[in-house]
PDB file of N, CA and C in Angstrom:
ATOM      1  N   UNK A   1     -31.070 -56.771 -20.974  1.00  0.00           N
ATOM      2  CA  UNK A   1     -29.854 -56.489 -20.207  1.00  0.00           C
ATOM      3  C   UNK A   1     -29.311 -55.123 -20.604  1.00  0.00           C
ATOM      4  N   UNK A   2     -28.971 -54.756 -19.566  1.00  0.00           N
ATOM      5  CA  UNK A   2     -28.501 -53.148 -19.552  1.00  0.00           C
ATOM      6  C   UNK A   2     -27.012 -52.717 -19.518  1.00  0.00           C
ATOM      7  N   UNK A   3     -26.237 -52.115 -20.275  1.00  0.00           N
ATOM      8  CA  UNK A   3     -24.913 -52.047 -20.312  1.00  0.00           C
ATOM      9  C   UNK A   3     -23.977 -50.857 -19.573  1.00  0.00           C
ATOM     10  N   UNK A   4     -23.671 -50.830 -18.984  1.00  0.00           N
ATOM     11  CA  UNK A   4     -22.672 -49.387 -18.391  1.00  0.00           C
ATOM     12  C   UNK A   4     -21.257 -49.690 -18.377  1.00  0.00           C
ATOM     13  N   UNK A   5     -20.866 -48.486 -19.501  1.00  0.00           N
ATOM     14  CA  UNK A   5     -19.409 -48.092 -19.436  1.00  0.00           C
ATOM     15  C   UNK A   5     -19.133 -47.613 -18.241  1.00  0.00           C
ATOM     16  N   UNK A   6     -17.628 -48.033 -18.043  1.00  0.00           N
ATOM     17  CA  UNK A   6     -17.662 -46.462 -17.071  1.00  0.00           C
ATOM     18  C   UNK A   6     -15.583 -46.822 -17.449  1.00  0.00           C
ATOM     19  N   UNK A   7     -14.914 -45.993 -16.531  1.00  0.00           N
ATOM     20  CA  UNK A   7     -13.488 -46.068 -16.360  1.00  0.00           C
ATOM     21  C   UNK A   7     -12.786 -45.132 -17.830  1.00  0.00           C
ATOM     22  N   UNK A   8     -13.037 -44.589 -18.257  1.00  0.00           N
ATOM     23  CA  UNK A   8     -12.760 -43.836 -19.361  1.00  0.00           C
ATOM     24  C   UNK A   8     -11.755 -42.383 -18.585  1.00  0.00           C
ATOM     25  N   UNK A   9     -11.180 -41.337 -18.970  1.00  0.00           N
ATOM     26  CA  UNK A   9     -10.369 -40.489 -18.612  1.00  0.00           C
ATOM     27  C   UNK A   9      -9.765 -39.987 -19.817  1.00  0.00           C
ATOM     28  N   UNK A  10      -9.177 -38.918 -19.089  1.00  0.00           N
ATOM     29  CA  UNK A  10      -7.606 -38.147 -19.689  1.00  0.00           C
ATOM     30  C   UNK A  10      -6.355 -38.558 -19.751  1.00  0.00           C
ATOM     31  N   UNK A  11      -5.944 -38.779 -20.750  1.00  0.00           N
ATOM     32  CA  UNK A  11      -4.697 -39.612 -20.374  1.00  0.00           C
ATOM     33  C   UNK A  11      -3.508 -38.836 -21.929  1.00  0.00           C
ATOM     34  N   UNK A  12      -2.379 -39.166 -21.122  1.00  0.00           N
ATOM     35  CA  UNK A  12      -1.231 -38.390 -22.224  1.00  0.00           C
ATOM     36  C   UNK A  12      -1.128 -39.613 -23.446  1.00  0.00           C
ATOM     37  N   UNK A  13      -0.807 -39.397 -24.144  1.00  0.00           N
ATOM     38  CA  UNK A  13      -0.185 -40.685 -25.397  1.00  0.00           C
ATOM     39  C   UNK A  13       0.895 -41.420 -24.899  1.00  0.00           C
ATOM     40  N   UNK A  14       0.647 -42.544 -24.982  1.00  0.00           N
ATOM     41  CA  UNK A  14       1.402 -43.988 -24.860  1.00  0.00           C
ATOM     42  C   UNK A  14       1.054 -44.018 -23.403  1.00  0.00           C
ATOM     43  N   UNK A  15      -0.040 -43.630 -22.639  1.00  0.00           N
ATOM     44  CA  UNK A  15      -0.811 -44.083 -21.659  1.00  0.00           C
ATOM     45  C   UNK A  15      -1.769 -45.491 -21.759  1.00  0.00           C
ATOM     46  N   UNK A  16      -2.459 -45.834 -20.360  1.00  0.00           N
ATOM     47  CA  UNK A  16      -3.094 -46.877 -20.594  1.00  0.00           C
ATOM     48  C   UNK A  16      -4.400 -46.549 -19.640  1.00  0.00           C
ATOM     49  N   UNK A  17      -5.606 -46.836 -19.687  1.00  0.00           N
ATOM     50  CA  UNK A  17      -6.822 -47.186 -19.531  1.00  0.00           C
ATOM     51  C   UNK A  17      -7.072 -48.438 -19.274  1.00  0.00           C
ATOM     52  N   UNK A  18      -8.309 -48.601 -18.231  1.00  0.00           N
ATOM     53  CA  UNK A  18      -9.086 -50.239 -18.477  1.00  0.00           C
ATOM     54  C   UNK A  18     -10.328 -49.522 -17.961  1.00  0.00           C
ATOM     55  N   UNK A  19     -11.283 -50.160 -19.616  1.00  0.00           N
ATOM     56  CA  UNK A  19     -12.461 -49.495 -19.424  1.00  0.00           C
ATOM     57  C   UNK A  19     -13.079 -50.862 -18.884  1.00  0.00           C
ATOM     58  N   UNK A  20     -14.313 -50.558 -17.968  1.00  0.00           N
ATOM     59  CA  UNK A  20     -15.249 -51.485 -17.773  1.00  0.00           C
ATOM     60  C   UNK A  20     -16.646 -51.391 -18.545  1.00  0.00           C
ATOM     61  N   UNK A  21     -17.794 -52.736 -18.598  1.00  0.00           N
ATOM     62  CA  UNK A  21     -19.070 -52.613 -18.963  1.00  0.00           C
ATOM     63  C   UNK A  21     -19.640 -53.635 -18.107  1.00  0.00           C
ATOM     64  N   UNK A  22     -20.531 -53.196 -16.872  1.00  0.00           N
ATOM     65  CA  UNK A  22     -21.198 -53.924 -16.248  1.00  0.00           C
ATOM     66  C   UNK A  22     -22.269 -54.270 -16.687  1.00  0.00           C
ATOM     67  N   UNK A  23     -23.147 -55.453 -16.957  1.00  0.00           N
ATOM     68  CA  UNK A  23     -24.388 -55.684 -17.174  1.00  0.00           C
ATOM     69  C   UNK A  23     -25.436 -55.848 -15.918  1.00  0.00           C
ATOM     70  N   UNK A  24     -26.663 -55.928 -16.314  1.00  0.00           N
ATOM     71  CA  UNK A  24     -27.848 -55.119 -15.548  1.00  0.00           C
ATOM     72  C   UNK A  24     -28.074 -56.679 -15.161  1.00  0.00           C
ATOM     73  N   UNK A  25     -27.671 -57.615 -15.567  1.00  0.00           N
ATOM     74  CA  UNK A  25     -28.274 -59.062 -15.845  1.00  0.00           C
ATOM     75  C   UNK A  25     -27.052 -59.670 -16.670  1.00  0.00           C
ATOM     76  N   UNK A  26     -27.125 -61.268 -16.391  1.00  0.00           N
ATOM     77  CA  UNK A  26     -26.254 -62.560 -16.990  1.00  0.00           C
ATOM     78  C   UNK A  26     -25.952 -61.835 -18.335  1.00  0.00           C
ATOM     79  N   UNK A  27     -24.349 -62.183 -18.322  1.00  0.00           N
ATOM     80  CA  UNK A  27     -24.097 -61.993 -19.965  1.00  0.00           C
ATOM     81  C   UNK A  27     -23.476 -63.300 -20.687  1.00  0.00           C
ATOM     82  N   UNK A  28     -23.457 -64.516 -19.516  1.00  0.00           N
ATOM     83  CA  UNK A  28     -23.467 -65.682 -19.930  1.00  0.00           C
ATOM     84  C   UNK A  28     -24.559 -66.272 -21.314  1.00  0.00           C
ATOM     85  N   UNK A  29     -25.351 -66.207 -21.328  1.00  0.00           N
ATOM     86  CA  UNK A  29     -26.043 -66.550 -22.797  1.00  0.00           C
ATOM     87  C   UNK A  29     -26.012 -65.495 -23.635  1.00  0.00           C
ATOM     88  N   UNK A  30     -25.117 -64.419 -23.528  1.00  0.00           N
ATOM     89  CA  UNK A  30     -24.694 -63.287 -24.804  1.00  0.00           C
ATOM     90  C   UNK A  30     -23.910 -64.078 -25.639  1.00  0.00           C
ATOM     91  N   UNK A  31     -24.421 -64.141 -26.899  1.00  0.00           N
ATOM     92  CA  UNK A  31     -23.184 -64.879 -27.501  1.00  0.00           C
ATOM     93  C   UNK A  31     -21.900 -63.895 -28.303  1.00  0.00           C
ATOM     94  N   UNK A  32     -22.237 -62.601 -28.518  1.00  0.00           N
ATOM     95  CA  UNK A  32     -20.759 -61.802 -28.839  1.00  0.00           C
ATOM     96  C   UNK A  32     -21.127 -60.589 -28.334  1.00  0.00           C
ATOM     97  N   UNK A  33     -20.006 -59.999 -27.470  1.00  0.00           N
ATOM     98  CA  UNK A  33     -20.329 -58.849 -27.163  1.00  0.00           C
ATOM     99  C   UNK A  33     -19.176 -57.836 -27.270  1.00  0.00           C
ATOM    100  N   UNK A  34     -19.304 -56.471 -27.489  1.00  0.00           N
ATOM    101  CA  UNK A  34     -18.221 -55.640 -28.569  1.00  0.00           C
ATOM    102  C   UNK A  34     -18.236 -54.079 -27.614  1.00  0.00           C
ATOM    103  N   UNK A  35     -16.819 -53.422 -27.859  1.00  0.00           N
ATOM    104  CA  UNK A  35     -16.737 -52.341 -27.434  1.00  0.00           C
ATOM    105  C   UNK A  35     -16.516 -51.826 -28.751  1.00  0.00           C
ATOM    106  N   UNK A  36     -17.220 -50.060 -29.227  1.00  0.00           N
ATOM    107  CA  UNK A  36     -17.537 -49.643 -30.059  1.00  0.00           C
ATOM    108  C   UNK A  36     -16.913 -48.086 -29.668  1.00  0.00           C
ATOM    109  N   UNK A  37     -16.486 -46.979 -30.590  1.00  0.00           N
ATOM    110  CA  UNK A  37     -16.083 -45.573 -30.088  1.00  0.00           C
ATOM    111  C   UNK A  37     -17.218 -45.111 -31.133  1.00  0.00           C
ATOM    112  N   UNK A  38     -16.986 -43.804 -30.822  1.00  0.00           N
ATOM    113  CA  UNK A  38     -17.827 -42.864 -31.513  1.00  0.00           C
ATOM    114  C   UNK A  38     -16.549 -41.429 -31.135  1.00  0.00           C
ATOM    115  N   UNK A  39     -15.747 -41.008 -32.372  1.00  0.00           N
ATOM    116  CA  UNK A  39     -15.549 -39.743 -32.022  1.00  0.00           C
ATOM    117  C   UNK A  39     -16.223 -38.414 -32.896  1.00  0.00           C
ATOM    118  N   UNK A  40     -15.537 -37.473 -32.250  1.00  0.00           N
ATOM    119  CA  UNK A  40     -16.664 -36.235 -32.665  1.00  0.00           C
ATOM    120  C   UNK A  40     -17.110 -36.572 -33.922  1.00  0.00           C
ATOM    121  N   UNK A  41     -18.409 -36.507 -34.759  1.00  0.00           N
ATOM    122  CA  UNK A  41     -18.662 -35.824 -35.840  1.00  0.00           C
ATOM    123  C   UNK A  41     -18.670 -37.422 -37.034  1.00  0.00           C
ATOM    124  N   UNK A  42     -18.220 -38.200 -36.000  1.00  0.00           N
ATOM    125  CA  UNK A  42     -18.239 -39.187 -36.928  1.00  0.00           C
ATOM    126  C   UNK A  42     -19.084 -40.438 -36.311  1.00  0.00           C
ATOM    127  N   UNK A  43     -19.107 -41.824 -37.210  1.00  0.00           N
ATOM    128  CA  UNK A  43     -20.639 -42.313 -36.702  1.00  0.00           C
ATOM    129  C   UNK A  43     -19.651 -43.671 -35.848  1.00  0.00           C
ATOM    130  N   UNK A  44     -20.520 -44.773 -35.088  1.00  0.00           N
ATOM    131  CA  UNK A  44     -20.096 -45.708 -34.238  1.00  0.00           C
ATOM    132  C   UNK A  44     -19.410 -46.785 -34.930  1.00  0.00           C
ATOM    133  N   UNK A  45     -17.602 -47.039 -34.582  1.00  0.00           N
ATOM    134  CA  UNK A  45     -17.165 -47.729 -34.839  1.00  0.00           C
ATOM    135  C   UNK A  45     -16.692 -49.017 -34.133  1.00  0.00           C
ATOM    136  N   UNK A  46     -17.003 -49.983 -34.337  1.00  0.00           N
ATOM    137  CA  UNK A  46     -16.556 -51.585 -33.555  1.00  0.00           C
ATOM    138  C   UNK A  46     -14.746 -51.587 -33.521  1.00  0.00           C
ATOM    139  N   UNK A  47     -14.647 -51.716 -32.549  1.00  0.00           N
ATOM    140  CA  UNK A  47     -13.004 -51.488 -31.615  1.00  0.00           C
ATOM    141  C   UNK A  47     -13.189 -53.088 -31.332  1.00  0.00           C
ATOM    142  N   UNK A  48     -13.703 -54.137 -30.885  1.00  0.00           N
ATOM    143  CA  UNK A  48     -13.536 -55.808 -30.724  1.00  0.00           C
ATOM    144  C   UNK A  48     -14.434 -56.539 -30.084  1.00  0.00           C
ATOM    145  N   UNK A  49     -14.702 -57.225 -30.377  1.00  0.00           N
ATOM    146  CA  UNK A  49     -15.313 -58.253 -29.966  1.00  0.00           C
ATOM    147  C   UNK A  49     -14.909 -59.298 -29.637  1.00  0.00           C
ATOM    148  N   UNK A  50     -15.996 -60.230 -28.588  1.00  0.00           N
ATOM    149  CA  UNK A  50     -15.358 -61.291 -27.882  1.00  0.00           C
ATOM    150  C   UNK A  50     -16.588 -62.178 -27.486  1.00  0.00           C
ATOM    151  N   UNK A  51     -16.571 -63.168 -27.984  1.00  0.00           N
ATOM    152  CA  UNK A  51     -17.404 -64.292 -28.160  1.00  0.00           C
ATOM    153  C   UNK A  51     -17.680 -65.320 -26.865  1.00  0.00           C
ATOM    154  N   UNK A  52     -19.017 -66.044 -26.925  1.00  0.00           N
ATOM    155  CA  UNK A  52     -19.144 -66.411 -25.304  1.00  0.00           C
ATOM    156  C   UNK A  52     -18.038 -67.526 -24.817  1.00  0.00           C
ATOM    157  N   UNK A  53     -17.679 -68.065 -25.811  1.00  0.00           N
ATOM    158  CA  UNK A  53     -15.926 -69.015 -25.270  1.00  0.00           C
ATOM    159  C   UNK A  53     -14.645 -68.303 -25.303  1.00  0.00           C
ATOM    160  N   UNK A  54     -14.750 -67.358 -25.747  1.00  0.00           N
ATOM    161  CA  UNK A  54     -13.966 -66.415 -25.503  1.00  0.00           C
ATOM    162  C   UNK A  54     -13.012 -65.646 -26.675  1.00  0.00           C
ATOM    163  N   UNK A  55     -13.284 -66.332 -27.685  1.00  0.00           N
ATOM    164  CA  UNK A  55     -12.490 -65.825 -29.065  1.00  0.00           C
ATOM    165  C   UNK A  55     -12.860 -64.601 -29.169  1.00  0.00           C
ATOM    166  N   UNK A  56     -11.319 -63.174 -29.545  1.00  0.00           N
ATOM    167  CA  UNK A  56     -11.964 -62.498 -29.871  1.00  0.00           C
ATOM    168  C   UNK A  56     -11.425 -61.661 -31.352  1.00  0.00           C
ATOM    169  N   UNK A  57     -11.427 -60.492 -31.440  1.00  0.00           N
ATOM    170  CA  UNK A  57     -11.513 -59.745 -32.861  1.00  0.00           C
ATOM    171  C   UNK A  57     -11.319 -58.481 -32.301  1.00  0.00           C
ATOM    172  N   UNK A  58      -9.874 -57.886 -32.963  1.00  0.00           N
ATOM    173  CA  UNK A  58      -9.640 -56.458 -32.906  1.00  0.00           C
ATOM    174  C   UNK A  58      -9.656 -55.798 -33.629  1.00  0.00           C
ATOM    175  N   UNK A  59      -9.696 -54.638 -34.254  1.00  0.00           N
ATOM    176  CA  UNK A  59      -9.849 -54.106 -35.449  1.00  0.00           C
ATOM    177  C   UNK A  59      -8.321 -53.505 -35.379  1.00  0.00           C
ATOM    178  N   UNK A  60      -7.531 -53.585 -36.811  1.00  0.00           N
ATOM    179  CA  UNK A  60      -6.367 -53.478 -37.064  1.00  0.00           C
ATOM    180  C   UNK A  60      -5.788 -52.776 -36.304  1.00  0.00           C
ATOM    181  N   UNK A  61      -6.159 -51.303 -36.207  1.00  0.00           N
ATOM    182  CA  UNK A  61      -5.967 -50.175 -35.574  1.00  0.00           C
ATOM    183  C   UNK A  61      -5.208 -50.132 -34.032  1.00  0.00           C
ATOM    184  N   UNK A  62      -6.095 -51.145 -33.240  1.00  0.00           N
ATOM    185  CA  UNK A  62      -6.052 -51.156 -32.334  1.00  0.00           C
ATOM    186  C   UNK A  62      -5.259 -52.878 -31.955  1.00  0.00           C
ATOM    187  N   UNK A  63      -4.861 -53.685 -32.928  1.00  0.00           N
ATOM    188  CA  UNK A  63      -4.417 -55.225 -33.136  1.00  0.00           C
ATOM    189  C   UNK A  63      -2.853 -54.914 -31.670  1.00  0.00           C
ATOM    190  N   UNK A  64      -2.620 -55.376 -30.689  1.00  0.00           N
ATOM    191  CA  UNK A  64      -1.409 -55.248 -30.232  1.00  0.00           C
ATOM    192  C   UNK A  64      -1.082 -53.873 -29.456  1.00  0.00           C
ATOM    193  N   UNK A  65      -2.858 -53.573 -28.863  1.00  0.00           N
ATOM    194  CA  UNK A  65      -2.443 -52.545 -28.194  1.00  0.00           C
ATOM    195  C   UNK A  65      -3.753 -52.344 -27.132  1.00  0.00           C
ATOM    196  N   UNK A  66      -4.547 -52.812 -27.579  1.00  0.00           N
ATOM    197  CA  UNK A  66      -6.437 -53.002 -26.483  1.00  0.00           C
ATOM    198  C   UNK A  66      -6.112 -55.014 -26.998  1.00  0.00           C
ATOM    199  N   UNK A  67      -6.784 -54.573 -25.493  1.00  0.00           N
ATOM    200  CA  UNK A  67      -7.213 -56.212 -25.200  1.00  0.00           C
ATOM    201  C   UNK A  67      -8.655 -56.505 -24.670  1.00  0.00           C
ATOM    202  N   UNK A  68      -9.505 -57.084 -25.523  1.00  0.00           N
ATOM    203  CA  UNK A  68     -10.973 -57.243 -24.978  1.00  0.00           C
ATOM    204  C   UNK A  68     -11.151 -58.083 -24.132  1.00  0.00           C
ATOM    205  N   UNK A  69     -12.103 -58.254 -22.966  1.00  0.00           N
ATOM    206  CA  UNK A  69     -11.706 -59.762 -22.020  1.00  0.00           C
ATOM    207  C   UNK A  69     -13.150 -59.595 -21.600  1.00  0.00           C
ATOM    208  N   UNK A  70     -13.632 -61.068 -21.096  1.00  0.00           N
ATOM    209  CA  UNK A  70     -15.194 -61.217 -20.641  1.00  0.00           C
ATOM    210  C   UNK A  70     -15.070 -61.959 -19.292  1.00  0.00           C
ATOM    211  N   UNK A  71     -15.816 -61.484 -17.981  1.00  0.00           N
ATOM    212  CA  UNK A  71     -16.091 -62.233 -16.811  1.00  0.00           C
ATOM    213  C   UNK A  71     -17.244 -62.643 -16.367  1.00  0.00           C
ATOM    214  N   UNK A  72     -17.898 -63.742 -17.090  1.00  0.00           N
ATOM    215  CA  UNK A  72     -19.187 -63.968 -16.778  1.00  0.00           C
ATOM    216  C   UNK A  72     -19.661 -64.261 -15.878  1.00  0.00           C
ATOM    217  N   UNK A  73     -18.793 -64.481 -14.346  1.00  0.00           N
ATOM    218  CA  UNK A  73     -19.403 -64.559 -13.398  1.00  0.00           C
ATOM    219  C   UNK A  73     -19.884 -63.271 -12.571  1.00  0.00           C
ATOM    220  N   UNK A  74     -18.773 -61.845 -13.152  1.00  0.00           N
ATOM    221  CA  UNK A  74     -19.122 -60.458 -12.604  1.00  0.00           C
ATOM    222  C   UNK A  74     -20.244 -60.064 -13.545  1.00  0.00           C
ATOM    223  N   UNK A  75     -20.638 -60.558 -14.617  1.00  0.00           N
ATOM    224  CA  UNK A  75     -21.133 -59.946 -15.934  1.00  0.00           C
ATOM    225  C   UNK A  75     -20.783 -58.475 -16.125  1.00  0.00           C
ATOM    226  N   UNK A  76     -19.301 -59.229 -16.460  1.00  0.00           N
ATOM    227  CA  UNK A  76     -18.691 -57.679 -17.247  1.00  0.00           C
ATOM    228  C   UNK A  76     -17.495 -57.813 -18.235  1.00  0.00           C
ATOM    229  N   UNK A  77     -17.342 -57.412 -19.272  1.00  0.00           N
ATOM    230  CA  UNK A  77     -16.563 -56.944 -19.650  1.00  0.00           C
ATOM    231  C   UNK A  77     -15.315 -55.552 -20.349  1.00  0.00           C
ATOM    232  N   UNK A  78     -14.038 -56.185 -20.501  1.00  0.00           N
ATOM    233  CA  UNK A  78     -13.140 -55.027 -19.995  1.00  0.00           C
ATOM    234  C   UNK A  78     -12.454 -54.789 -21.079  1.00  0.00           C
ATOM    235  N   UNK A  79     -12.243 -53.772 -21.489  1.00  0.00           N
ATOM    236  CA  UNK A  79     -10.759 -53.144 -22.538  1.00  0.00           C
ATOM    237  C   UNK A  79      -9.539 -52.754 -21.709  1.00  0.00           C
ATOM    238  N   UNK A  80      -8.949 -53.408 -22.331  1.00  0.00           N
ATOM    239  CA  UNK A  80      -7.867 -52.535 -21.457  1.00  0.00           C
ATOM    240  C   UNK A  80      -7.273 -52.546 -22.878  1.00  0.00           C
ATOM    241  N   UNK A  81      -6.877 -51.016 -22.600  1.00  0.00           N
ATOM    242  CA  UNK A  81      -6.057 -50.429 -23.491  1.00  0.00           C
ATOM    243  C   UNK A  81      -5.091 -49.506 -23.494  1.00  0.00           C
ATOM    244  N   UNK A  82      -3.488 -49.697 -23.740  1.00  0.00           N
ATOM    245  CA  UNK A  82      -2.265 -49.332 -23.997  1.00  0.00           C
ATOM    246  C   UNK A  82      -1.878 -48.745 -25.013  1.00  0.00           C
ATOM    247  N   UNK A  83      -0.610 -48.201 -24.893  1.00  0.00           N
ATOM    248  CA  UNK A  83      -0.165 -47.375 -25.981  1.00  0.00           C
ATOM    249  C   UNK A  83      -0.908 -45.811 -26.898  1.00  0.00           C
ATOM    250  N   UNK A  84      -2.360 -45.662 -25.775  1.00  0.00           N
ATOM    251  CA  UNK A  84      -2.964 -45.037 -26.301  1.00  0.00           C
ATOM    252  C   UNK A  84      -2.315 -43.838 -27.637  1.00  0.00           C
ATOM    253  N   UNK A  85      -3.044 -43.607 -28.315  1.00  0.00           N
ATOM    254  CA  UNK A  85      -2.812 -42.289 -29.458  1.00  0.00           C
ATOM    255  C   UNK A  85      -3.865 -41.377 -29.677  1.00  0.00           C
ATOM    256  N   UNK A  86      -3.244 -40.245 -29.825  1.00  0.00           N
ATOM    257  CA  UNK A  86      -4.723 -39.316 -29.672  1.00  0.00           C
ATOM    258  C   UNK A  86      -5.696 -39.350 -30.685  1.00  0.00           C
ATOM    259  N   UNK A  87      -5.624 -40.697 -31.822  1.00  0.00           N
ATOM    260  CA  UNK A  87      -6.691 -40.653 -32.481  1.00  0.00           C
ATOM    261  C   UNK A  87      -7.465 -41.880 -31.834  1.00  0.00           C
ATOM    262  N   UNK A  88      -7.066 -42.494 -30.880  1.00  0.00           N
ATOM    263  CA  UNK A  88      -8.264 -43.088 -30.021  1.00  0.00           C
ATOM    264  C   UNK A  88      -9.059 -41.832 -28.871  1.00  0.00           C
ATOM    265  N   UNK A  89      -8.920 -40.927 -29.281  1.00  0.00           N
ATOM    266  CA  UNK A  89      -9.680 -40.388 -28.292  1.00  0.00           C
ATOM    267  C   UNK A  89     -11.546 -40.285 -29.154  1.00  0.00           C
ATOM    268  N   UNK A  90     -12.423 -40.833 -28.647  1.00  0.00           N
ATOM    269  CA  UNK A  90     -13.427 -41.118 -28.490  1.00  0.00           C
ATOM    270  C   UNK A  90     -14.773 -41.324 -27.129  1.00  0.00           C
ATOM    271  N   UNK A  91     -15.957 -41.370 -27.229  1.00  0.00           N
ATOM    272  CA  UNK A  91     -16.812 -41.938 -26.440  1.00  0.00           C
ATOM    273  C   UNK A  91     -16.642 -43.562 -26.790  1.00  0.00           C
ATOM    274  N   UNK A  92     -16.591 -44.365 -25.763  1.00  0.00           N
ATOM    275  CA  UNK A  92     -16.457 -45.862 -26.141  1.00  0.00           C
ATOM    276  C   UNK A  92     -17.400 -46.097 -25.261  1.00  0.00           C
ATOM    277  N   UNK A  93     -18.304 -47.459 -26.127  1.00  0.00           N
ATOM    278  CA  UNK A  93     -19.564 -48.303 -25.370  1.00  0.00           C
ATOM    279  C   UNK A  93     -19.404 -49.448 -25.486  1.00  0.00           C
ATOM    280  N   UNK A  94     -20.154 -49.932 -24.732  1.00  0.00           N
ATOM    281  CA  UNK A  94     -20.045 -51.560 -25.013  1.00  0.00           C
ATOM    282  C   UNK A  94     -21.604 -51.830 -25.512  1.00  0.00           C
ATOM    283  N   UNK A  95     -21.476 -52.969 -25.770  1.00  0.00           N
ATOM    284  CA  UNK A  95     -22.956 -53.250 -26.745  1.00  0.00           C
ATOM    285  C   UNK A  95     -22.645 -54.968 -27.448  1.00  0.00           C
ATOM    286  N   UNK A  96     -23.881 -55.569 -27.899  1.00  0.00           N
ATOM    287  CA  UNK A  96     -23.969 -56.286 -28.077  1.00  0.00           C
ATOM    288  C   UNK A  96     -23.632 -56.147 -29.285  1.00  0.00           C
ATOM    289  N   UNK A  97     -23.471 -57.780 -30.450  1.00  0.00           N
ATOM    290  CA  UNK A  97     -23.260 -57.654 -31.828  1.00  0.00           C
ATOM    291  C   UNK A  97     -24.622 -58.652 -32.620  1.00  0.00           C
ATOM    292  N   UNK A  98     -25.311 -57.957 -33.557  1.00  0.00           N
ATOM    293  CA  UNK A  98     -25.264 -56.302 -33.308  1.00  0.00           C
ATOM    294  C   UNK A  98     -25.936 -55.586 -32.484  1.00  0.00           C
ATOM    295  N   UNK A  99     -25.347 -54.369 -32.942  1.00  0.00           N
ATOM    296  CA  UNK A  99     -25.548 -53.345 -31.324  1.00  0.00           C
ATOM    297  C   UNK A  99     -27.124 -52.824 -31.628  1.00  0.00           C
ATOM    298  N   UNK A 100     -27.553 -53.158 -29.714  1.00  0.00           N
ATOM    299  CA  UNK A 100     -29.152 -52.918 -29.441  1.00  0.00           C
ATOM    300  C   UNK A 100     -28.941 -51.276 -29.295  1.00  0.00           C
ATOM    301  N   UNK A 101     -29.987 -50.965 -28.793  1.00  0.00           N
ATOM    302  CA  UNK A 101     -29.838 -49.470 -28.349  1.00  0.00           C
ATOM    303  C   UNK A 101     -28.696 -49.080 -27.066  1.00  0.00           C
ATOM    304  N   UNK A 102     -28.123 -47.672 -27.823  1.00  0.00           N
ATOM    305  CA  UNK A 102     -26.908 -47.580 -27.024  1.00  0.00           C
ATOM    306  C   UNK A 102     -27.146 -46.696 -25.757  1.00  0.00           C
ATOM    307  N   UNK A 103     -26.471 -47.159 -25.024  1.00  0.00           N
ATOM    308  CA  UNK A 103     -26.425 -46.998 -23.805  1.00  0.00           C
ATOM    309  C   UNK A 103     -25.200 -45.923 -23.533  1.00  0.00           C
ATOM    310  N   UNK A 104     -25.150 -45.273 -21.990  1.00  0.00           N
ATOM    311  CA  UNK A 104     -24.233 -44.235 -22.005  1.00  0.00           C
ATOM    312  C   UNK A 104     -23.169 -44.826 -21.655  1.00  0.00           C
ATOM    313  N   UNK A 105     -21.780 -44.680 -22.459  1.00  0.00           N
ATOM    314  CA  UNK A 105     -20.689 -44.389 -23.005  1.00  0.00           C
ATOM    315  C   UNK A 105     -19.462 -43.714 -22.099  1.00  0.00           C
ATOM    316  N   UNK A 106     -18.653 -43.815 -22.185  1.00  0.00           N
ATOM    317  CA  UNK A 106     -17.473 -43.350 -21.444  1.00  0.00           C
ATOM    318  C   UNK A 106     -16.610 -42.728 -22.256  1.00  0.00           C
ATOM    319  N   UNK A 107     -15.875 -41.209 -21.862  1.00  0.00           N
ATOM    320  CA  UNK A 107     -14.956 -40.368 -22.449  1.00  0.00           C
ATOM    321  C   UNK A 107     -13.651 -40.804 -22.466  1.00  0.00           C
ATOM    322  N   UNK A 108     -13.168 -41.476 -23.692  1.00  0.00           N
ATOM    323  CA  UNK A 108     -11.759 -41.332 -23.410  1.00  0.00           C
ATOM    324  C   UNK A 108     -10.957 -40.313 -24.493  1.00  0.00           C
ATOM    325  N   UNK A 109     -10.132 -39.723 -23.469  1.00  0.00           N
ATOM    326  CA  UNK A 109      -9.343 -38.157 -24.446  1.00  0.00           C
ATOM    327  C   UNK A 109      -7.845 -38.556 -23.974  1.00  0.00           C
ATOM    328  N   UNK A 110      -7.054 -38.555 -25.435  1.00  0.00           N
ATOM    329  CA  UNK A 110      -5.779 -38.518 -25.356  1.00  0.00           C
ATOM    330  C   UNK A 110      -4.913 -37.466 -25.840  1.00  0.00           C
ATOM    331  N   UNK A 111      -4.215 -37.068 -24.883  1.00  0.00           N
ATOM    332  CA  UNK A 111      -3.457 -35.809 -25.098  1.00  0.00           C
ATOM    333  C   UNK A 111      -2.063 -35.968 -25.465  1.00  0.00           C
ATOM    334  N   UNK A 112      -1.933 -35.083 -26.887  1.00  0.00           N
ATOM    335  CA  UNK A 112      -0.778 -35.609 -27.919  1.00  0.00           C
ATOM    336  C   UNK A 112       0.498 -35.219 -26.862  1.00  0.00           C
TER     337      UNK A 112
END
């Protein structure tokens, strides 16, 4: 199964985003699947995960401000994320846990 970000942008601080990740194929028998950033110069970090019943896991940073969500009948899942700060500005992917080979990624840039 094949993953595509897409919905990423420019956005000012304390803006909001909703990124998508369509799959190529069922993500119904995925059992956790995770949106991850990568910004400049530094290596791929796990932003949350969300499990096939639906429990999920935010990383502090982001606890009360991205919300991970799964639609297994579109096979996709979504971030939506608020309050942005310009140290979320990153490439964000989605990917399995753990993550297979990564797939292309979506720009999100926040402007202080």
């Amino acid at each position: 199964v094949q993953l595509q970000a897409s919905g990423g942008g420019l956005v000012q601080a304390g803006g909001s985003l909703r990124l998508s990740c369509v799959a190529s194929g069922s993500i119904s028998t995925i059992n956790t699947l995770g949106w991850y950033r990568q910004a400049p110069g530094k290596q791929h970090e796990m932003v949350a995960l969300i499990g096939r019943s639906g429990g999920t896991n935010h990383i502090d940073s982001v606890k009360g401000r991205f919300t991970i969500s799964r639609d297994n009948t579109k096979n996709t899942v979504y971030l939506q994320m608020n309050s942005l700060k310009p140290e979320d500005t990153a490439v964000y992917y989605c990917n399995t846990l753990p993550p297979s080979k990564w797939g292309q990624g979506t720009q999100v840039t926040v402007s202080s």
